[in-house]
Protein backbone atom coordinates (compact mmCIF):
# COMPACT_ATOMS: atom_id res chain seq x y z
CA UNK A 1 -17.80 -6.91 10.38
CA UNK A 2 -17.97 -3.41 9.34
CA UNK A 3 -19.22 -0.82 11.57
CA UNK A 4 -23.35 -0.51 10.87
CA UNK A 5 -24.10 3.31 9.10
CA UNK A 6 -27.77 4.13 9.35
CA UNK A 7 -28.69 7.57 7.79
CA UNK A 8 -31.84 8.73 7.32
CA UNK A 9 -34.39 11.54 7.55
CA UNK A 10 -37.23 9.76 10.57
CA UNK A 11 -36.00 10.33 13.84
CA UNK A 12 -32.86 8.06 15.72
CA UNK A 13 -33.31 4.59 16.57
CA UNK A 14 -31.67 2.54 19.08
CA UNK A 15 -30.02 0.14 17.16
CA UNK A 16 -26.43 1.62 18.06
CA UNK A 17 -25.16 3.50 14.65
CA UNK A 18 -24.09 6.67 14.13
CA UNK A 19 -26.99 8.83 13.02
CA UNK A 20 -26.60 11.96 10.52
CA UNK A 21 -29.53 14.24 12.17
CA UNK A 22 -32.31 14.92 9.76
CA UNK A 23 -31.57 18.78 10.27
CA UNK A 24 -27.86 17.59 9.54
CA UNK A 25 -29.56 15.49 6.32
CA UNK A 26 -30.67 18.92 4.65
CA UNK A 27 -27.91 21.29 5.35
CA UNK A 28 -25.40 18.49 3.49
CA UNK A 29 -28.09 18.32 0.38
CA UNK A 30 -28.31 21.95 0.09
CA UNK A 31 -24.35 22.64 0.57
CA UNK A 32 -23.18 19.67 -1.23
CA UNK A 33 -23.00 21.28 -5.10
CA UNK A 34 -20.81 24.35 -3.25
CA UNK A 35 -18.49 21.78 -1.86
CA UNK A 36 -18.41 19.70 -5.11
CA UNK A 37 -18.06 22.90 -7.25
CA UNK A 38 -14.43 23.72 -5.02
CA UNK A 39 -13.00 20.46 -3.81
CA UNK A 40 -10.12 20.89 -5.90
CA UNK A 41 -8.96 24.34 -4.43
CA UNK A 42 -10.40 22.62 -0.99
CA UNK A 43 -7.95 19.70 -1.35
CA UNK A 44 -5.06 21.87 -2.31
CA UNK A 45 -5.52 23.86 0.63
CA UNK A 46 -5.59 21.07 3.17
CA UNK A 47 -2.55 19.12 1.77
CA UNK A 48 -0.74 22.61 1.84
CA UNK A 49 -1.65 22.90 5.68
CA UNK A 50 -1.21 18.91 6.42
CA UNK A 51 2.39 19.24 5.35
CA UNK A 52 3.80 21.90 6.65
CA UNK A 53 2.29 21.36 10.17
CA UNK A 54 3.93 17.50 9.92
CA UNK A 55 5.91 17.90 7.19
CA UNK A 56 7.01 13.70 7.05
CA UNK A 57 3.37 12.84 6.36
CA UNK A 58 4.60 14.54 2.96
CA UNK A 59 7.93 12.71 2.83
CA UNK A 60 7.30 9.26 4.59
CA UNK A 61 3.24 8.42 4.36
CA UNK A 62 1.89 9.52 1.40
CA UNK A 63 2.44 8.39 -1.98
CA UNK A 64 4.75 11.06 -3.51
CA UNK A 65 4.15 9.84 -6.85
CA UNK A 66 0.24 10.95 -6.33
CA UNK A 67 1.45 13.93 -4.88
CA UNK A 68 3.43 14.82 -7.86
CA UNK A 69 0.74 13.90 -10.28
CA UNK A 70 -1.98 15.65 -8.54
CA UNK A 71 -3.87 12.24 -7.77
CA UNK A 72 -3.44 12.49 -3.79
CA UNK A 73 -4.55 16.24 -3.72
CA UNK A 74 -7.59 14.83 -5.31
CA UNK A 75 -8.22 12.50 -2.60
CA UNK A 76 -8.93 12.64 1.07
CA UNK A 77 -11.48 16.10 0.47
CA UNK A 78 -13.11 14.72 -2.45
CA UNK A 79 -13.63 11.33 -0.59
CA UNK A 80 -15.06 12.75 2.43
CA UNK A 81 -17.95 14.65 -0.34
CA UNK A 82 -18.37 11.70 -1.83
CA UNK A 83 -19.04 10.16 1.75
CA UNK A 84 -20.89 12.78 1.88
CA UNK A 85 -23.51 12.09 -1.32
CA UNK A 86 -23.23 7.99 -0.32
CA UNK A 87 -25.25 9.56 3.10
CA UNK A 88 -28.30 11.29 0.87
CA UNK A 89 -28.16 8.78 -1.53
CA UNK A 90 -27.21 5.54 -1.08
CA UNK A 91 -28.34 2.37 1.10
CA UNK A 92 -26.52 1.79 4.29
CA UNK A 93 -24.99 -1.41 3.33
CA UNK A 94 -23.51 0.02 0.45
CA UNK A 95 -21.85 2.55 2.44
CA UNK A 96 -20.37 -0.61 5.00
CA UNK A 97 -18.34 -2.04 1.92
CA UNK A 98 -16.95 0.95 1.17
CA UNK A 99 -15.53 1.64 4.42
CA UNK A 100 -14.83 -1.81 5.07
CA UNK A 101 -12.15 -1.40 2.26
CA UNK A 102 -10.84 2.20 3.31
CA UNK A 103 -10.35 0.47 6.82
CA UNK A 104 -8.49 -2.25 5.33
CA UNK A 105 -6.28 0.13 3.24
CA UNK A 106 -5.79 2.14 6.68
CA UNK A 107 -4.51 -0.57 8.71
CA UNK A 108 -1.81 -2.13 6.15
CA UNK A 109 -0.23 1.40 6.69
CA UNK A 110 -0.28 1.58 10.38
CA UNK A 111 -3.33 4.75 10.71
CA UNK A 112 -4.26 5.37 14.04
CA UNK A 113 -7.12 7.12 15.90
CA UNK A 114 -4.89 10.20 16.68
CA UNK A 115 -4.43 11.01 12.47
CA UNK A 116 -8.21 11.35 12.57
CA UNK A 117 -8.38 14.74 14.74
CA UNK A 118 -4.97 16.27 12.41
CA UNK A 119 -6.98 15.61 9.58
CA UNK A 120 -10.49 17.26 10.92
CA UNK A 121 -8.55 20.16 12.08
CA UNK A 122 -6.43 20.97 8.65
CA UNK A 123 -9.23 19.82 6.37
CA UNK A 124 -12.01 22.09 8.04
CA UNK A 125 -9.70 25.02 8.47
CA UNK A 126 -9.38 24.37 4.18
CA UNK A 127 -12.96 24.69 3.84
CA UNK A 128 -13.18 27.39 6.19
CA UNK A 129 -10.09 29.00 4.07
CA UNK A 130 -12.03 28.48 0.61
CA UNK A 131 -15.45 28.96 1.39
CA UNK A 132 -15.24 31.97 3.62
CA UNK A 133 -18.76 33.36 5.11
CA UNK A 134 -20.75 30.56 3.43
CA UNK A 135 -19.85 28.25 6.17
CA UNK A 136 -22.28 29.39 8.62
CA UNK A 137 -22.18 27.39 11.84
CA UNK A 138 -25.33 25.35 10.56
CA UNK A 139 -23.48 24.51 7.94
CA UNK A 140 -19.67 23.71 10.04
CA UNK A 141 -21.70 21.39 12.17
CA UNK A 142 -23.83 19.35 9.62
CA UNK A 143 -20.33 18.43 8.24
CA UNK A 144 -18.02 17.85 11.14
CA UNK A 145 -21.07 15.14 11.63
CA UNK A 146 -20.59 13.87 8.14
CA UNK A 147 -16.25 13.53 9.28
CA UNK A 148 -17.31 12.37 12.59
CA UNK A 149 -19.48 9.74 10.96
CA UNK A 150 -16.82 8.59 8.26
CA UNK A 151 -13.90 8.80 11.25
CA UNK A 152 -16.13 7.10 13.35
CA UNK A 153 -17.08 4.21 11.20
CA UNK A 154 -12.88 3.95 10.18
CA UNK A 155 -11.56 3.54 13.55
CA UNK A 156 -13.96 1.53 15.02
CA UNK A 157 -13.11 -1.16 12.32
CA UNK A 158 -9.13 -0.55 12.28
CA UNK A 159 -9.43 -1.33 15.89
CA UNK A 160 -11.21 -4.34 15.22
CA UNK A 161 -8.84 -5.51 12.61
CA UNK A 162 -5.69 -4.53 14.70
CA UNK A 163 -7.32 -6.76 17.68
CA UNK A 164 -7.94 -9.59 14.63
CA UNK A 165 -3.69 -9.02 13.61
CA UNK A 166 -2.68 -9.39 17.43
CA UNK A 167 -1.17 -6.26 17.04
CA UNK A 168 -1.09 -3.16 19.14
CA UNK A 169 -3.48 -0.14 17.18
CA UNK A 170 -1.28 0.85 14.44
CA UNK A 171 1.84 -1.69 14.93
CA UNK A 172 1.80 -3.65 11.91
CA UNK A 173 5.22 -3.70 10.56
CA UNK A 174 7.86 -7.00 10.69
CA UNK A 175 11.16 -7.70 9.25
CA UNK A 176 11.14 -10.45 6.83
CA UNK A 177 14.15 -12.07 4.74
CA UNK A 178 14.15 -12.44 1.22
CA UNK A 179 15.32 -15.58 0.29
CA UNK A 180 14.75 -15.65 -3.78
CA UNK A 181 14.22 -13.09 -6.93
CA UNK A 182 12.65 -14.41 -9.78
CA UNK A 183 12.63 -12.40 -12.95
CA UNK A 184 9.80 -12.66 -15.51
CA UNK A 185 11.35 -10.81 -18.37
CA UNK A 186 12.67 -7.43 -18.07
CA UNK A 187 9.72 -5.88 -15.94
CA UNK A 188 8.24 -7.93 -13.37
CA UNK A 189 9.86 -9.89 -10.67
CA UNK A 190 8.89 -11.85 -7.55
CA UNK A 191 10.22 -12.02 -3.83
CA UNK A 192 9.93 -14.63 -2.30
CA UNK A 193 9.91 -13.43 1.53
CA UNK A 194 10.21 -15.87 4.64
CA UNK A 195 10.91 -15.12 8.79
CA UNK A 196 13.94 -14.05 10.54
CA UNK A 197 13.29 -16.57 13.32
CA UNK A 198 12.16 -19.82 10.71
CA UNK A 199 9.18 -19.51 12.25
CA UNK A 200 5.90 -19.89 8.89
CA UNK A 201 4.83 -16.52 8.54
CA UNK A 202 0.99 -15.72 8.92
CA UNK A 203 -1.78 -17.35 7.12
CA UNK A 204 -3.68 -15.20 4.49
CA UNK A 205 -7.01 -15.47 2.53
CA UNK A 206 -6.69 -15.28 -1.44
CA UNK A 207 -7.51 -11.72 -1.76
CA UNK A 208 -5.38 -10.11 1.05
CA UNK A 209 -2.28 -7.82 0.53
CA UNK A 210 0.39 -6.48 2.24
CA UNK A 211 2.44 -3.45 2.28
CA UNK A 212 5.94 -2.85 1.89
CA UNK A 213 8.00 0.04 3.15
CA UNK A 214 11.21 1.30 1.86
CA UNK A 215 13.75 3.62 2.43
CA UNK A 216 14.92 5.46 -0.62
CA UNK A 217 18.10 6.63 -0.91
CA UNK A 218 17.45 10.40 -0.24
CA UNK A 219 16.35 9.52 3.25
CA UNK A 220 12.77 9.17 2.61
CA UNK A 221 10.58 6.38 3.38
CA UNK A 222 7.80 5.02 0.84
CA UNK A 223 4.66 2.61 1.48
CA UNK A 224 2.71 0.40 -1.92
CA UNK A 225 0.82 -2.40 -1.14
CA UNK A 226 1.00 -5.72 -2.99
CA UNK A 227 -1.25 -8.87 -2.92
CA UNK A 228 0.15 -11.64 -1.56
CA UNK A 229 0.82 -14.94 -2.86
CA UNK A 230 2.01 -17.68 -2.04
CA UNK A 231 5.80 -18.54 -1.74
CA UNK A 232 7.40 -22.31 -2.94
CA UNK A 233 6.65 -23.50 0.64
CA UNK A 234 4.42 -23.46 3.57
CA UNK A 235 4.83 -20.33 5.50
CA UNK A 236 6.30 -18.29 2.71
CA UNK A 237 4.79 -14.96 1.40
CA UNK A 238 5.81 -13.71 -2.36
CA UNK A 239 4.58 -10.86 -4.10
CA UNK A 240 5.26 -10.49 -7.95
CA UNK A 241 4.97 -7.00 -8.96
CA UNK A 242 5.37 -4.48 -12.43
CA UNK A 243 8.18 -2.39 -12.60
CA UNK A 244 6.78 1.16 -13.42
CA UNK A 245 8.43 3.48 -15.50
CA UNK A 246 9.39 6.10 -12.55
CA UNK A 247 8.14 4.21 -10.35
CA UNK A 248 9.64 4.95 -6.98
CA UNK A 249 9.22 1.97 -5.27
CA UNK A 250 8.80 -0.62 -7.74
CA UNK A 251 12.29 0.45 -9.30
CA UNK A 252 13.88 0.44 -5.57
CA UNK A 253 12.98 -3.14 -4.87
CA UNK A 254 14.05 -4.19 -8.95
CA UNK A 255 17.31 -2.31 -8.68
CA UNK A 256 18.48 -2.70 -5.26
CA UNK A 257 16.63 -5.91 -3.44
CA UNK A 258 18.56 -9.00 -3.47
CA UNK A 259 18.46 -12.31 -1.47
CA UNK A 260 19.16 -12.37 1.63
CA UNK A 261 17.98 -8.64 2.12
CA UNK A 262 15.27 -7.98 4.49
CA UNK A 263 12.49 -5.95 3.91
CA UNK A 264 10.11 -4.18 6.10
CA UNK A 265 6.05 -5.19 5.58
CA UNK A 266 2.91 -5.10 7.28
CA UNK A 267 0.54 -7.56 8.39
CA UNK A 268 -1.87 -8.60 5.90
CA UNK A 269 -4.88 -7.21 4.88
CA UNK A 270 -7.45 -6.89 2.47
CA UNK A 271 -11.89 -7.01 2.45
CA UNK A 272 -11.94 -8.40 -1.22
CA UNK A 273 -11.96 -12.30 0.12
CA UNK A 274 -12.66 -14.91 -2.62
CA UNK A 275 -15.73 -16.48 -1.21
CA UNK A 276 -15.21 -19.86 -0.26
CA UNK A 277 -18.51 -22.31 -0.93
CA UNK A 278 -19.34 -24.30 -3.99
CA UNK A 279 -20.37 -21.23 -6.29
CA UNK A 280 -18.47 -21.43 -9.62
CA UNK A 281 -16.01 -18.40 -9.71
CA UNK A 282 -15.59 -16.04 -12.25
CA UNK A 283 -11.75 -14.24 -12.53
CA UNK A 284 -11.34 -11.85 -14.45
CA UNK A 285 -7.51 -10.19 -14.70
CA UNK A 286 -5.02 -7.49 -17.06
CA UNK A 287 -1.90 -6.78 -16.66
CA UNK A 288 -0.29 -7.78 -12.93
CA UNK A 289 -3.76 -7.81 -11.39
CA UNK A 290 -3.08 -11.56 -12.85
CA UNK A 291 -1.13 -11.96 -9.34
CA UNK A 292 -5.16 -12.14 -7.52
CA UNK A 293 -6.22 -14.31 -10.12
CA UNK A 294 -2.66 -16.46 -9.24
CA UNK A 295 -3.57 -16.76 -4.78
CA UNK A 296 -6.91 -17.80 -5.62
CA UNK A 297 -6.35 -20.49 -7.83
CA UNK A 298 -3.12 -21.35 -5.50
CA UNK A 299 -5.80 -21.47 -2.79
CA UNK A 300 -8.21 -23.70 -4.78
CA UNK A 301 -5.80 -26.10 -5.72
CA UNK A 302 -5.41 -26.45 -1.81
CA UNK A 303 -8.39 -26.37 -0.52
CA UNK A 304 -11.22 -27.12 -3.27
CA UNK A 305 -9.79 -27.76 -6.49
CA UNK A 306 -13.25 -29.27 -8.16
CA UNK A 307 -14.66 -26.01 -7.55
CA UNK A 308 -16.00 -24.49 -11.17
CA UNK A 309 -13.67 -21.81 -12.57
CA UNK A 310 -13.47 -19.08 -15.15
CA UNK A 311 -10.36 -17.29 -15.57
CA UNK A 312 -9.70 -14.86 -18.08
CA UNK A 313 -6.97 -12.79 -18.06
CA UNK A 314 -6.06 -9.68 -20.79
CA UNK A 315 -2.50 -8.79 -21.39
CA UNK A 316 -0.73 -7.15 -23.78
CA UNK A 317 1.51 -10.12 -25.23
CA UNK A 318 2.38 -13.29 -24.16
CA UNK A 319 6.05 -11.32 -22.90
CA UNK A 320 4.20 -8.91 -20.97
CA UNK A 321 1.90 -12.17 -19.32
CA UNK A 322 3.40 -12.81 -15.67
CA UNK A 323 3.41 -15.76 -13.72
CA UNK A 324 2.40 -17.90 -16.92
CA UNK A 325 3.58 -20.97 -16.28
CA UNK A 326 2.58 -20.94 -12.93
CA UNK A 327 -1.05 -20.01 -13.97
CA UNK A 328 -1.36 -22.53 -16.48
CA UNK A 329 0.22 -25.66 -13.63
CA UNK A 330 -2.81 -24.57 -11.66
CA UNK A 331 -5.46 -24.73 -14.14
CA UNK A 332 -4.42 -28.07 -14.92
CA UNK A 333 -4.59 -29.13 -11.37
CA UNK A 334 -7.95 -28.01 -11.28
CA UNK A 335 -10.41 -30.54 -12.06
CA UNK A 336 -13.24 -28.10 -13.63
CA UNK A 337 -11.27 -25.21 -13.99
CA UNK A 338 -10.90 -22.99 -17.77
CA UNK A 339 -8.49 -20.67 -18.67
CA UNK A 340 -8.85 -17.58 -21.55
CA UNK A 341 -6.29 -15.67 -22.38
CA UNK A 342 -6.30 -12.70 -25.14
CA UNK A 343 -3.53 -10.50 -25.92
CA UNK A 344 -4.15 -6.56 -26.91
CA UNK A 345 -3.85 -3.30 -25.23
CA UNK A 346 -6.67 -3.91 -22.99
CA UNK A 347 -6.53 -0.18 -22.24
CA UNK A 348 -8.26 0.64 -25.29
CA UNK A 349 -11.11 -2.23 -24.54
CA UNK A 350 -13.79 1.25 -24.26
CA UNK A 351 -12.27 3.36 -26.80
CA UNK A 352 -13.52 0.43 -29.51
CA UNK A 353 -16.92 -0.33 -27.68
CA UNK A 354 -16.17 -3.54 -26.82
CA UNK A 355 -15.69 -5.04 -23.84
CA UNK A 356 -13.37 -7.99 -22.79
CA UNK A 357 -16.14 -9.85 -21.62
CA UNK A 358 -17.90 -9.92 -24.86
CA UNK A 359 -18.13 -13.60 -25.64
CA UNK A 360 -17.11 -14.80 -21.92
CA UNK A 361 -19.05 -17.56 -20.38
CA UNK A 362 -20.19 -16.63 -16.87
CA UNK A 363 -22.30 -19.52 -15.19
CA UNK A 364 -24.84 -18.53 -13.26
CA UNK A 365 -24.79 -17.78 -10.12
CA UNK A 366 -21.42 -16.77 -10.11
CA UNK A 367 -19.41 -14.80 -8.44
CA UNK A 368 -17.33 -12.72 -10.51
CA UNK A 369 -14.11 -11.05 -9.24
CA UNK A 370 -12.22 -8.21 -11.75
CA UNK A 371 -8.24 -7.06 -10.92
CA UNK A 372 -6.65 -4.70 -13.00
CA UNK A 373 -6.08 -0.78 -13.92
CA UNK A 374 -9.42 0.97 -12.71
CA UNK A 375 -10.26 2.36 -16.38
CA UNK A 376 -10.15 -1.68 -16.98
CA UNK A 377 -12.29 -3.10 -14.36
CA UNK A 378 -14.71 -0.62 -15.48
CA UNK A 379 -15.20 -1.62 -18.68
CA UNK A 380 -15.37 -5.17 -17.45
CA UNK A 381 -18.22 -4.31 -14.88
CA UNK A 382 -20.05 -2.18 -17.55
CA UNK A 383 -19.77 -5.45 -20.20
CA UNK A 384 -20.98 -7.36 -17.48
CA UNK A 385 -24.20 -5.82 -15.98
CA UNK A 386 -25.00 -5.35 -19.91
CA UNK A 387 -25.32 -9.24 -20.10
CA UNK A 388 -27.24 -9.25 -16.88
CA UNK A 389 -24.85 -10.42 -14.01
CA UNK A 390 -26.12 -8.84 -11.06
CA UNK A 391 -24.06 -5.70 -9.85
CA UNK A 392 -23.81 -7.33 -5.94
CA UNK A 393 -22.08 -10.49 -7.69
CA UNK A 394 -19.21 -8.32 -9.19
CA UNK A 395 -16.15 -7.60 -6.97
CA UNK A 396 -12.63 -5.48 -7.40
CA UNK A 397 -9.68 -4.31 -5.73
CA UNK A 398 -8.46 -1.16 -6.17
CA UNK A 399 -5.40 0.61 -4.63
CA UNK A 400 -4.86 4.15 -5.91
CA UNK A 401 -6.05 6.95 -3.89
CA UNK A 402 -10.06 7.97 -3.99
CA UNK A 403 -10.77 4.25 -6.06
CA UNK A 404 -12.34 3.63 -2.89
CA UNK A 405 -15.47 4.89 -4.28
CA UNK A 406 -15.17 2.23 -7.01
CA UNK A 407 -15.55 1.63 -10.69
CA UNK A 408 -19.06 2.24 -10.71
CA UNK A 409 -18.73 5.90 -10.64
CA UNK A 410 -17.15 7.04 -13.52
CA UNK A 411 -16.33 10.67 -11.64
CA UNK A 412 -13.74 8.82 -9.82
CA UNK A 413 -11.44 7.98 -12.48
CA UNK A 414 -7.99 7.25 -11.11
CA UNK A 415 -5.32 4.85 -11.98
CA UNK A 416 -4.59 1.83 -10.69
CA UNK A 417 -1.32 1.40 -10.70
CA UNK A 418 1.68 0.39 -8.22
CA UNK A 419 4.92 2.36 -8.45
């Protein structure tokens, strides 16, 4: 369970959270439109100290493609504001999903406690750096409580779900074999991965990922995470994933991954679980995000396969559709199970004011899960509360750096993608 949050203005209670001090509460209000109005030269600054104090956080951690498109300079400063505005503004639960799914995103790629205090000291030397004599020691305080809160909340939960993984804190990574490639036209592909010792690999929950690390051929090493589905047997894991034009990773494993290769991945991990129960379920899918849509109807088919199901999934033609077939066998298997499928550039859903949930039918009660491009699953979430399906019943995954915050907050506008 996450770590509890309480903020608030009356005084501490004993109930064991982490409190942001009322005085604390008021310097953060008043300073927060300073810090919003230079996070970007803020961010700049601290990746620009991060790096050259451990330069292979630059070359082996961190996506390089956000670094080159400005998306991970964007990210760790401008999450901990927006941390930040979640404590003045937001209820405490809100703020438990949030990190929940940070934590998650930490522990596929191996953080541990010690990153915390390398990022405290480069990031407040930034602000320090930027904001010069308006960082009074009122104000250095009241924030290092805010990082101290958000750290705080992170670790606590990594721990926990490093204890869950039987892993020591931080050692995540195993060698797997790949034992087949499937191609699904000229841009996606799936590996199908199994253990070196034929022993079934670790159980998952529809929802989880994993990540995958590669060595490129100039030396460096690169981490994207992928859901998991899966494989053609017990004990298998398979991801199916997009090439992307440039991508660095994506085109590694296309180009160079064969069977009988191994590959090094984490344990899985992932807060976006499909409930289990007798709700119906709502799935709602573009592009490759169809591969969550794909583990929870494999799941279904398992383990509850009269349970009521809505899948829709947007694609751009039926070439561009992945894992078809294999969508379609498990609809079919499913006794009350229906399956939607329109194909358009579902990036341009907003631009036209419609929504690809128009005409949908979403029992109620539902629970309503949405995997896709951010820009996408915003729409969808937007269509949705319009037609009055409560905000707490709609759910999404989200992978690129400060989506965290999610697609409710239209400031946060990232992409989605894995390269």
């Amino acid at each position: 369970m996450p770590a509890q949050l309480l903020v608030s203005r009356p005084p501490p209670t004993s109930r064991g959270a982490v409190i942001l001090s009322p005085t604390s509460y008021d310097v953060i209000e008043a300073t927060l439109p300073a810090v919003e109005a230079h996070i970007g030269r803020i961010s700049e600054r601290f990746y620009e100290r991060l790096f050259t104090a451990a330069p292979l956080l630059c070359t082996d951690l961190f996506n390089r493609t956000n670094q080159r498109n400005r998306e991970q300079q964007k990210a760790l400063a401008s999450s901990v504001a927006a941390f930040a505005k979640l404590l003045i503004t937001e209820q405490p639960q809100d703020i438990d999903a949030i990190m929940s799914r940070i934590a998650n995103k930490h522990a596929s790629i191996g953080i541990q406690a010690g990153h915390y205090e390398m990022i405290r000291f480069h990031l407040f030397a930034a602000i320090a750096e930027v904001l010069g004599d308006a960082v009074t020691p009122a104000v250095a305080a009241a924030w290092h409580q805010v990082y101290t809160l958000m750290a705080g909340s992170l670790i606590k939960q990594e721990a926990a779900l490093y204890d869950s993984a039987g892993v020591p804190h931080g050692h995540v990574w195993r060698l797997v074999a790949v034992s087949e490639v499937e191609y699904d036209g000229a841009d996606v592909a799936t590996f199908v991965m199994r253990s070196l010792n034929g022993r079934p690999l670790p159980d998952f929950s529809p929802g989880q990922y994993i990540s995958i690390c590669v060595r490129l051929p100039d030396g460096t090493r690169q981490i994207r995470q992928y859901t998991l589905v899966r494989g053609r047997v017990p004990g298998e894991w398979a991801i199916t994933i997009k090439r992307v034009p440039d991508g660095l990773v994506s085109s590694f494993l296309f180009d160079t991954v064969r069977p009988g290769n191994e590959l090094i991945v984490s344990h899985p991990f992932g807060s976006l679980l499909v409930d289990a129960g007798s709700t119906p379920l709502v799935l709602i899918s573009a592009g490759i995000g169809i591969t969550s849509t794909l583990t929870a109807l494999q799941s279904l088919a398992e383990t509850d396969p009269r349970r009521p199901v809505v899948a829709l999934h947007v694609d751009r033609s039926p070439y561009d559709h992945a894992r078809r077939a294999d969508i379609t066998a498990l609809v079919s298997r499913l006794e009350n199970a229906r399956m939607q499928v329109r194909y358009n550039d579902f990036e341009e859903f907003d631009v036209h004011g419609r929504s690809p949930v128009d005409d949908l039918d979403v029992p109620a009660g539902a629970r309503v899960y949405v995997y896709g491009p951010v820009a996408f699953m915003r729409t969808v979430r937007d269509g949705l509360v319009a037609r009055g399906v409560p905000v707490e019943s709609i759910h999404y995954e989200a992978f690129a750096p400060g989506s965290w915050l999610g697609v409710d907050r239209p400031q946060q506008v990232v992409s989605g993608r894995h390269d």
